[in-house]
PDB file of N, CA and C in Angstrom:
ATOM      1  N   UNK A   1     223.815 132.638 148.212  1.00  0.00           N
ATOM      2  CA  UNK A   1     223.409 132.738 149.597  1.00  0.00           C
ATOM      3  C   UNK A   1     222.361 131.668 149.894  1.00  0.00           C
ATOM      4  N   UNK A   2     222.405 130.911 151.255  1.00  0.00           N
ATOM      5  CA  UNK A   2     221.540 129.989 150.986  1.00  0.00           C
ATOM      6  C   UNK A   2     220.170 130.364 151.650  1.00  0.00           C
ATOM      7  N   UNK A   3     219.147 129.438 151.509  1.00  0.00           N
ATOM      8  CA  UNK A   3     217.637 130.144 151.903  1.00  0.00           C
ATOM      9  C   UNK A   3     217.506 129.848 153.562  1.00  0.00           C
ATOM     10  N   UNK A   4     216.455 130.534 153.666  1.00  0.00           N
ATOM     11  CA  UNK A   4     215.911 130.560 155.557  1.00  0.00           C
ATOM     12  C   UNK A   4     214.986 129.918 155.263  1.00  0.00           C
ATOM     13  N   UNK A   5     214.419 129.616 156.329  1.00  0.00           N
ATOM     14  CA  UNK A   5     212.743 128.710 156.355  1.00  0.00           C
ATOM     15  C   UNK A   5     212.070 129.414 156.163  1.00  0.00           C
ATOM     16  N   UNK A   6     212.179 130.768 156.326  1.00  0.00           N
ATOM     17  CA  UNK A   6     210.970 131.494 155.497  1.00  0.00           C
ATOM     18  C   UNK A   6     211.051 131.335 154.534  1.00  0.00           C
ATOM     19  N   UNK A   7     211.996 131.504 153.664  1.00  0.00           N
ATOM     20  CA  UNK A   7     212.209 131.157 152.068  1.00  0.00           C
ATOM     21  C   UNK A   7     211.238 130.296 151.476  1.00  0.00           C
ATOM     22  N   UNK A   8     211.915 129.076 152.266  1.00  0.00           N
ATOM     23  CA  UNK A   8     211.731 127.593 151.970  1.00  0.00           C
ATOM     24  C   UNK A   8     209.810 127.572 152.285  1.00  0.00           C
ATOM     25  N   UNK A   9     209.436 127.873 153.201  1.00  0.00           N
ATOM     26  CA  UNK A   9     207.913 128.282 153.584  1.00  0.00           C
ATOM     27  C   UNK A   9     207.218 128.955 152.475  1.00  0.00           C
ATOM     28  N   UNK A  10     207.853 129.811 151.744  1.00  0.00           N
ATOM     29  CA  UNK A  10     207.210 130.631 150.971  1.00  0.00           C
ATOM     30  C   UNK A  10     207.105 130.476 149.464  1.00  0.00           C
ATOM     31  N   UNK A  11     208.650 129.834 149.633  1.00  0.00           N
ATOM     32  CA  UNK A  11     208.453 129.078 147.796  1.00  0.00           C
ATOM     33  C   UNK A  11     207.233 127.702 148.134  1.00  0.00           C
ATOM     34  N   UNK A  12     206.885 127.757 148.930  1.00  0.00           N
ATOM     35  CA  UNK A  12     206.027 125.942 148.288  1.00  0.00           C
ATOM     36  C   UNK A  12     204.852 126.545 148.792  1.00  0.00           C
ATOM     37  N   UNK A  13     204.600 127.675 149.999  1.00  0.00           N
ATOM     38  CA  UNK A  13     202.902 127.942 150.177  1.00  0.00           C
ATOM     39  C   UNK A  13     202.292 129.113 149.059  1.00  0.00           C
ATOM     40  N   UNK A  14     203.210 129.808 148.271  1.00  0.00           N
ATOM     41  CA  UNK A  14     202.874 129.905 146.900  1.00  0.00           C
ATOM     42  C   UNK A  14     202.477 128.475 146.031  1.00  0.00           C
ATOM     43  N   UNK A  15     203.328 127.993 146.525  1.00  0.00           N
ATOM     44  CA  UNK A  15     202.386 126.962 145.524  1.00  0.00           C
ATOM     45  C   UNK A  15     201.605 125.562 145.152  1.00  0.00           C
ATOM     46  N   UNK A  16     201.472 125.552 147.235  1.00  0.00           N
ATOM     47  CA  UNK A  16     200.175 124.913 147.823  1.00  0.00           C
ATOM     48  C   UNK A  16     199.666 125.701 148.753  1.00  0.00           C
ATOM     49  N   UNK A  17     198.914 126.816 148.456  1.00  0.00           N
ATOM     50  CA  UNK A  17     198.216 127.668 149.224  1.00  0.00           C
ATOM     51  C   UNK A  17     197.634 126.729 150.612  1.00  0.00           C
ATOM     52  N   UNK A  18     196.961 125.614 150.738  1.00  0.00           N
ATOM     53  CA  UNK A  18     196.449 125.069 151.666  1.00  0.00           C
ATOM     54  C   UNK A  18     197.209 124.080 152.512  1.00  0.00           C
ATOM     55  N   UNK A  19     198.856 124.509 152.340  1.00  0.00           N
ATOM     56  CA  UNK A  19     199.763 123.050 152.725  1.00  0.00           C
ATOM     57  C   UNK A  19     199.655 123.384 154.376  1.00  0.00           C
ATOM     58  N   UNK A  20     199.935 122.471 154.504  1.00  0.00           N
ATOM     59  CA  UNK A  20     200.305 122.220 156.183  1.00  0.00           C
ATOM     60  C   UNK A  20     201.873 122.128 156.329  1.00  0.00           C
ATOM     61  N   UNK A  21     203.072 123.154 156.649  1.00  0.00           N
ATOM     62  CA  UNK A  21     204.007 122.999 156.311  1.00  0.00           C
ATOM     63  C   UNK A  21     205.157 123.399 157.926  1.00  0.00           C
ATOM     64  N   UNK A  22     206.397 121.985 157.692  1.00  0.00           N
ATOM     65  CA  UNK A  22     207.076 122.353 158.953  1.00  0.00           C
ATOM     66  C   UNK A  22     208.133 122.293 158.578  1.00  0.00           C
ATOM     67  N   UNK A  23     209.298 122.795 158.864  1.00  0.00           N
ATOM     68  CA  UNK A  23     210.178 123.010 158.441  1.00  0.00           C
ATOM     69  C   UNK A  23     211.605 122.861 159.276  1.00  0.00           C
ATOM     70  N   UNK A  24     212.589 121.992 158.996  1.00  0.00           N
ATOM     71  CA  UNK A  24     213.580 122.016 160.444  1.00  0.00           C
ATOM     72  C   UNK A  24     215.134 122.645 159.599  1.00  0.00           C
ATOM     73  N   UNK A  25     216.221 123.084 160.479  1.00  0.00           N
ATOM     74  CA  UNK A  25     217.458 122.921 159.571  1.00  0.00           C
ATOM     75  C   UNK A  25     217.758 121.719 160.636  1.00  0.00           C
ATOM     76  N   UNK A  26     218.495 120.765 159.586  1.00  0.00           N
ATOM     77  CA  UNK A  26     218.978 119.634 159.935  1.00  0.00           C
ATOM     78  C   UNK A  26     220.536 119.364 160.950  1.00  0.00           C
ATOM     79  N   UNK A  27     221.158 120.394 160.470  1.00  0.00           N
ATOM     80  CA  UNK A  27     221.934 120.429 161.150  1.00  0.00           C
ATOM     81  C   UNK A  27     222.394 121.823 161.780  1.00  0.00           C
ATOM     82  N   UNK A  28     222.014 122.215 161.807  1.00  0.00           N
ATOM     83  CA  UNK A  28     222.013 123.832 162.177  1.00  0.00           C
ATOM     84  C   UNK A  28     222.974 125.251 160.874  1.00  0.00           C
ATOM     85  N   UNK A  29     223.494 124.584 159.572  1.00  0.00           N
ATOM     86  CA  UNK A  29     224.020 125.253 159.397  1.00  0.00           C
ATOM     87  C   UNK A  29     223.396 126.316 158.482  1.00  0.00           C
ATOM     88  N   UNK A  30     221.839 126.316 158.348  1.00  0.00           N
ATOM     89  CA  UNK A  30     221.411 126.806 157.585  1.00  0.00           C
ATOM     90  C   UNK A  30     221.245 126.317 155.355  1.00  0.00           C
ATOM     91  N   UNK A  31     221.837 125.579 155.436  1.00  0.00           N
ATOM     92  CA  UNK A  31     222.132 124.629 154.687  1.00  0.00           C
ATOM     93  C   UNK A  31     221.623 123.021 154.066  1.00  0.00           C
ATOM     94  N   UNK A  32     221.187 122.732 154.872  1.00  0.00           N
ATOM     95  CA  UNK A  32     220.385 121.482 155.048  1.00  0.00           C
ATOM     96  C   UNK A  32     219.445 121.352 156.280  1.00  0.00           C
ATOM     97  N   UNK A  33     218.011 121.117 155.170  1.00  0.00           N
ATOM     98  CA  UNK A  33     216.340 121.249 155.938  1.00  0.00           C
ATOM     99  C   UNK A  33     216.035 119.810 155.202  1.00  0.00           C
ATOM    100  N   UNK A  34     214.901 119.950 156.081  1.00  0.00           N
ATOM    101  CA  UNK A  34     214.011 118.742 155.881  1.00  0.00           C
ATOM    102  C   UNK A  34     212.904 119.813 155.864  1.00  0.00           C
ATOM    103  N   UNK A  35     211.512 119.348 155.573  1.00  0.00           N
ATOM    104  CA  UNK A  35     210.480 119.807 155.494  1.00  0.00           C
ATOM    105  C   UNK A  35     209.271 118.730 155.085  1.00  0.00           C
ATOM    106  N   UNK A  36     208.395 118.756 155.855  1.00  0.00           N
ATOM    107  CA  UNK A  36     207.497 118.380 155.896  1.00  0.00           C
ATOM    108  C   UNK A  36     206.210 118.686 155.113  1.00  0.00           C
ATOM    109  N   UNK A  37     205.368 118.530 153.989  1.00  0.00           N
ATOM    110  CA  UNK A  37     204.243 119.379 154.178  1.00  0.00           C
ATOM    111  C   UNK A  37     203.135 118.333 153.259  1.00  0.00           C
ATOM    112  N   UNK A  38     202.080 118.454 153.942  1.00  0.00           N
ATOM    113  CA  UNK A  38     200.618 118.183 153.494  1.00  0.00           C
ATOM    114  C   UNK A  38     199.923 118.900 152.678  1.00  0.00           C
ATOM    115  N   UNK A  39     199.167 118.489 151.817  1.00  0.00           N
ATOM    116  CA  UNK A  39     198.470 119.438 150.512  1.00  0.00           C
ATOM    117  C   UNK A  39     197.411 118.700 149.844  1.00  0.00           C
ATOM    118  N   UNK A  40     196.383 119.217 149.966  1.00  0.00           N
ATOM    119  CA  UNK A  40     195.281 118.299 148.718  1.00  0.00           C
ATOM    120  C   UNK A  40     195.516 118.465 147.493  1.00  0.00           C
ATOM    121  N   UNK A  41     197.314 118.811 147.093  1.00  0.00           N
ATOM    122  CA  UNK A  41     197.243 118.669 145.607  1.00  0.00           C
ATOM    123  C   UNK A  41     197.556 117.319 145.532  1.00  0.00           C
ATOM    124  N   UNK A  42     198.663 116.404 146.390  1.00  0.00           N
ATOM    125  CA  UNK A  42     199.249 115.434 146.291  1.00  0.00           C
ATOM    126  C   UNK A  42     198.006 114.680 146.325  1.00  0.00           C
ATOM    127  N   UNK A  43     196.402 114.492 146.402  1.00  0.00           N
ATOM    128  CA  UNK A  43     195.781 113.479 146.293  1.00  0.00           C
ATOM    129  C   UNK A  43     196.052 112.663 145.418  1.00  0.00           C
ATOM    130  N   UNK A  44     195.957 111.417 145.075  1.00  0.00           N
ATOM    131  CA  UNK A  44     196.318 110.468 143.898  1.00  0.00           C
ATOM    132  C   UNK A  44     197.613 110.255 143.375  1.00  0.00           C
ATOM    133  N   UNK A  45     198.803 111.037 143.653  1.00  0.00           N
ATOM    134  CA  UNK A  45     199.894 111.027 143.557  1.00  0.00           C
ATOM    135  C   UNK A  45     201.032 110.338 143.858  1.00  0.00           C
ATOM    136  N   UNK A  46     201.382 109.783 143.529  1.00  0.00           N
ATOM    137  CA  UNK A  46     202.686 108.612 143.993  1.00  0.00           C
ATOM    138  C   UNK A  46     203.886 109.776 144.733  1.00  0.00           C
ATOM    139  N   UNK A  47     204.565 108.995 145.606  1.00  0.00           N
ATOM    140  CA  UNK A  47     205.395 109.522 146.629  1.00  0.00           C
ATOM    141  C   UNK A  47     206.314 110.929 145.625  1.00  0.00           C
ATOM    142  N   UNK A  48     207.252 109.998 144.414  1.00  0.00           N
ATOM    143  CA  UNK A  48     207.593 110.728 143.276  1.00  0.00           C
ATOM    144  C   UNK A  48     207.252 111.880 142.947  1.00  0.00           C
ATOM    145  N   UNK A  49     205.891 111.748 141.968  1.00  0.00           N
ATOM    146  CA  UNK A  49     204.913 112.699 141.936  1.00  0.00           C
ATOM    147  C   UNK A  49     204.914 114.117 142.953  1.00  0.00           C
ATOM    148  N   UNK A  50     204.957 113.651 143.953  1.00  0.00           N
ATOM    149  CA  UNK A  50     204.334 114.347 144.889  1.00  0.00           C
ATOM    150  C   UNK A  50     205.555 115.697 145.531  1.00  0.00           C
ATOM    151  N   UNK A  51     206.883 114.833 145.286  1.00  0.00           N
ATOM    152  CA  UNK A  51     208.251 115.118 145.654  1.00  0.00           C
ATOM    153  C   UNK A  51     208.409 116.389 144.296  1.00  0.00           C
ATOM    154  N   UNK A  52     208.471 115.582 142.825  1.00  0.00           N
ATOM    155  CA  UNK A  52     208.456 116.911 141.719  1.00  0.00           C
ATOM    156  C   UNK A  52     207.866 117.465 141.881  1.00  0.00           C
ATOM    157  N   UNK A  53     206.651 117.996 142.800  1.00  0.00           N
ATOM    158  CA  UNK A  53     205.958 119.150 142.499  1.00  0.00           C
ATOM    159  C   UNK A  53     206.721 120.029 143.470  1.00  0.00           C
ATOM    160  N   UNK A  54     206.813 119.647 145.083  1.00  0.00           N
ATOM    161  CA  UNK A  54     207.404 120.406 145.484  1.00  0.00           C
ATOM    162  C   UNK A  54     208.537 120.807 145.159  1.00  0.00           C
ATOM    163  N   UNK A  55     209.620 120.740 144.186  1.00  0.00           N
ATOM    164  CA  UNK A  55     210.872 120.772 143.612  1.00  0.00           C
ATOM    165  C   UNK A  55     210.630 121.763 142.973  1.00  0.00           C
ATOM    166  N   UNK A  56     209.468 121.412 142.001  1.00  0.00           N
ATOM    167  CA  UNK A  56     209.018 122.095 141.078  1.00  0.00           C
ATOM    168  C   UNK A  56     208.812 123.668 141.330  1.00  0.00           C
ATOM    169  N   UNK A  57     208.418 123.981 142.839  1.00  0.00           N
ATOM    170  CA  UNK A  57     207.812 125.095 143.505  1.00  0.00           C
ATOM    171  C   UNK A  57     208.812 126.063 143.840  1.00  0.00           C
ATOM    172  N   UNK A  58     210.242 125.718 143.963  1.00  0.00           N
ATOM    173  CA  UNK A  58     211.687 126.416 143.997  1.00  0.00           C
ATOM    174  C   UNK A  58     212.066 126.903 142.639  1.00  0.00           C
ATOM    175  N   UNK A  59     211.339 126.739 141.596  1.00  0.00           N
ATOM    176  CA  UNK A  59     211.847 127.383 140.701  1.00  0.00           C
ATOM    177  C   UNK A  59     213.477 127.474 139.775  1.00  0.00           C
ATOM    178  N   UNK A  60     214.096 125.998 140.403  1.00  0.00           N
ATOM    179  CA  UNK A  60     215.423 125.998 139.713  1.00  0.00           C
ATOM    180  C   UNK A  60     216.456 126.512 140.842  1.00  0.00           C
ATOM    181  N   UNK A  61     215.757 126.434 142.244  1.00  0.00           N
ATOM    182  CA  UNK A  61     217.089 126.971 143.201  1.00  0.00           C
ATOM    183  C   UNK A  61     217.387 125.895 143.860  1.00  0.00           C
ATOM    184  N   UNK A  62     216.813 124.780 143.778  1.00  0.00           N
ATOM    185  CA  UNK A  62     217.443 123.595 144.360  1.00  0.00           C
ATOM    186  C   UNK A  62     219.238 123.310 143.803  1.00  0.00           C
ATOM    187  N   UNK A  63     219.854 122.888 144.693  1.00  0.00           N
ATOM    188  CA  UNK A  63     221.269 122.580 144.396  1.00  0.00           C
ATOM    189  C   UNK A  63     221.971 123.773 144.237  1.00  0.00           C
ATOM    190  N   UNK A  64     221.368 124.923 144.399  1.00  0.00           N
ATOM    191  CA  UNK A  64     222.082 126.410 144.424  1.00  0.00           C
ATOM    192  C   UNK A  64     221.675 127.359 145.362  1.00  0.00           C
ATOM    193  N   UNK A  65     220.922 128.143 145.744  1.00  0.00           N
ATOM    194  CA  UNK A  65     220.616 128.532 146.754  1.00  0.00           C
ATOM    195  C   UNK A  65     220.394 127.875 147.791  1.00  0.00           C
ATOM    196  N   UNK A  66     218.791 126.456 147.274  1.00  0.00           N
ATOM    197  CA  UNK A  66     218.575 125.520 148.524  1.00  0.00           C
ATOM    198  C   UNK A  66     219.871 124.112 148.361  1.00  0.00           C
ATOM    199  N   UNK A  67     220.360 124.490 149.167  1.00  0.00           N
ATOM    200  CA  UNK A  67     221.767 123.144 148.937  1.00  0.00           C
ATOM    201  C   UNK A  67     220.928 121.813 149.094  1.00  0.00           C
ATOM    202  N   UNK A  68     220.204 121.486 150.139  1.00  0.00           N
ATOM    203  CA  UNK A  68     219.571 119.984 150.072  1.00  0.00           C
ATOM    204  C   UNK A  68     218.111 120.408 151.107  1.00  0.00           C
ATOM    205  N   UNK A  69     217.332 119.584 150.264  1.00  0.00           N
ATOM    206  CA  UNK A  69     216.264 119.544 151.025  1.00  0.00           C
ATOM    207  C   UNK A  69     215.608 118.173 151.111  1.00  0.00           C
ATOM    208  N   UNK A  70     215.268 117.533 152.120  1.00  0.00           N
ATOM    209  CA  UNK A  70     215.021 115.739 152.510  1.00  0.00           C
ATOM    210  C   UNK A  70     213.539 116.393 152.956  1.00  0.00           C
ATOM    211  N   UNK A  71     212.569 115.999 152.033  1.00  0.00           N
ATOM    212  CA  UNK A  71     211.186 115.691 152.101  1.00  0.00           C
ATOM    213  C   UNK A  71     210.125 114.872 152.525  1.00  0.00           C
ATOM    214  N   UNK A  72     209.585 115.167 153.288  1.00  0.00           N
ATOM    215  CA  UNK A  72     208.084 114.004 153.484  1.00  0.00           C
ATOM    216  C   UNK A  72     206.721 114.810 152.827  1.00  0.00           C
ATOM    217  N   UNK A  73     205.923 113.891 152.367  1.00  0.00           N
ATOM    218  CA  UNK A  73     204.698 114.876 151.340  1.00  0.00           C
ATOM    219  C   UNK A  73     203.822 113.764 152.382  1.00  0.00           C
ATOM    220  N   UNK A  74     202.512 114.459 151.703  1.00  0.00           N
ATOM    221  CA  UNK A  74     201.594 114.090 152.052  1.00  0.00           C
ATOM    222  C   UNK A  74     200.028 114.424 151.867  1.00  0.00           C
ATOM    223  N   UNK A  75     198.858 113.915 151.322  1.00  0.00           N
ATOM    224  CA  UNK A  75     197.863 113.631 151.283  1.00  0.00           C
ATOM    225  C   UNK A  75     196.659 113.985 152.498  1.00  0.00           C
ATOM    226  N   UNK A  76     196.205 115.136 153.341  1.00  0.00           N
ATOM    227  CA  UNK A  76     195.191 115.090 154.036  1.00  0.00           C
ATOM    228  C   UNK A  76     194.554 113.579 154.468  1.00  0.00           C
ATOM    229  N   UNK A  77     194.504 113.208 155.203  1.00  0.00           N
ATOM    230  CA  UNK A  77     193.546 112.038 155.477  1.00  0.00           C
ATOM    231  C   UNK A  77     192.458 112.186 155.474  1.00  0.00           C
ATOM    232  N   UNK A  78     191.398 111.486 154.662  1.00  0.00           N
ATOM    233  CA  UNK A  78     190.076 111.736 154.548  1.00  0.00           C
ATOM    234  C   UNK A  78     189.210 110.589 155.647  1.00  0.00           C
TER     235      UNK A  78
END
């Protein structure tokens, strides 16, 4: 079954409590999101970096529950 944006909201603010997070389906089918989110973990982090963690935060449901997810990360501006 595939995930909702709450899902998708909830696997990564478990595990950037302080993210700034937005979330779209891309094409409406529930299936493909983009998501947006900001976090002072990604400080110092290369784009990469920054991408495995949030991957990391699904727990192995990427490519199975979450079918695709197209990311932007990001760093707080200081």
């Amino acid at each position: 079954m595939a995930m909702t944006a709450a899902d998708i909201e909830a696997y990564i603010r478990e595990a950037f409590p302080d993210a700034k997070i937005q979330i779209e389906d891309l094409v409406g089918d529930g299936e493909h999101w983009s998501a947006s989110v900001e976090s002072t973990a990604f400080a110092g982090r290369s784009r990469v970096q920054q991408h495995q963690m949030v991957y990391a935060a699904f727990k192995g449901h990427v490519g199975g529950a979450l079918h695709a997810l197209a990311l932007q990360t990001s760093a707080p501006k200081t």
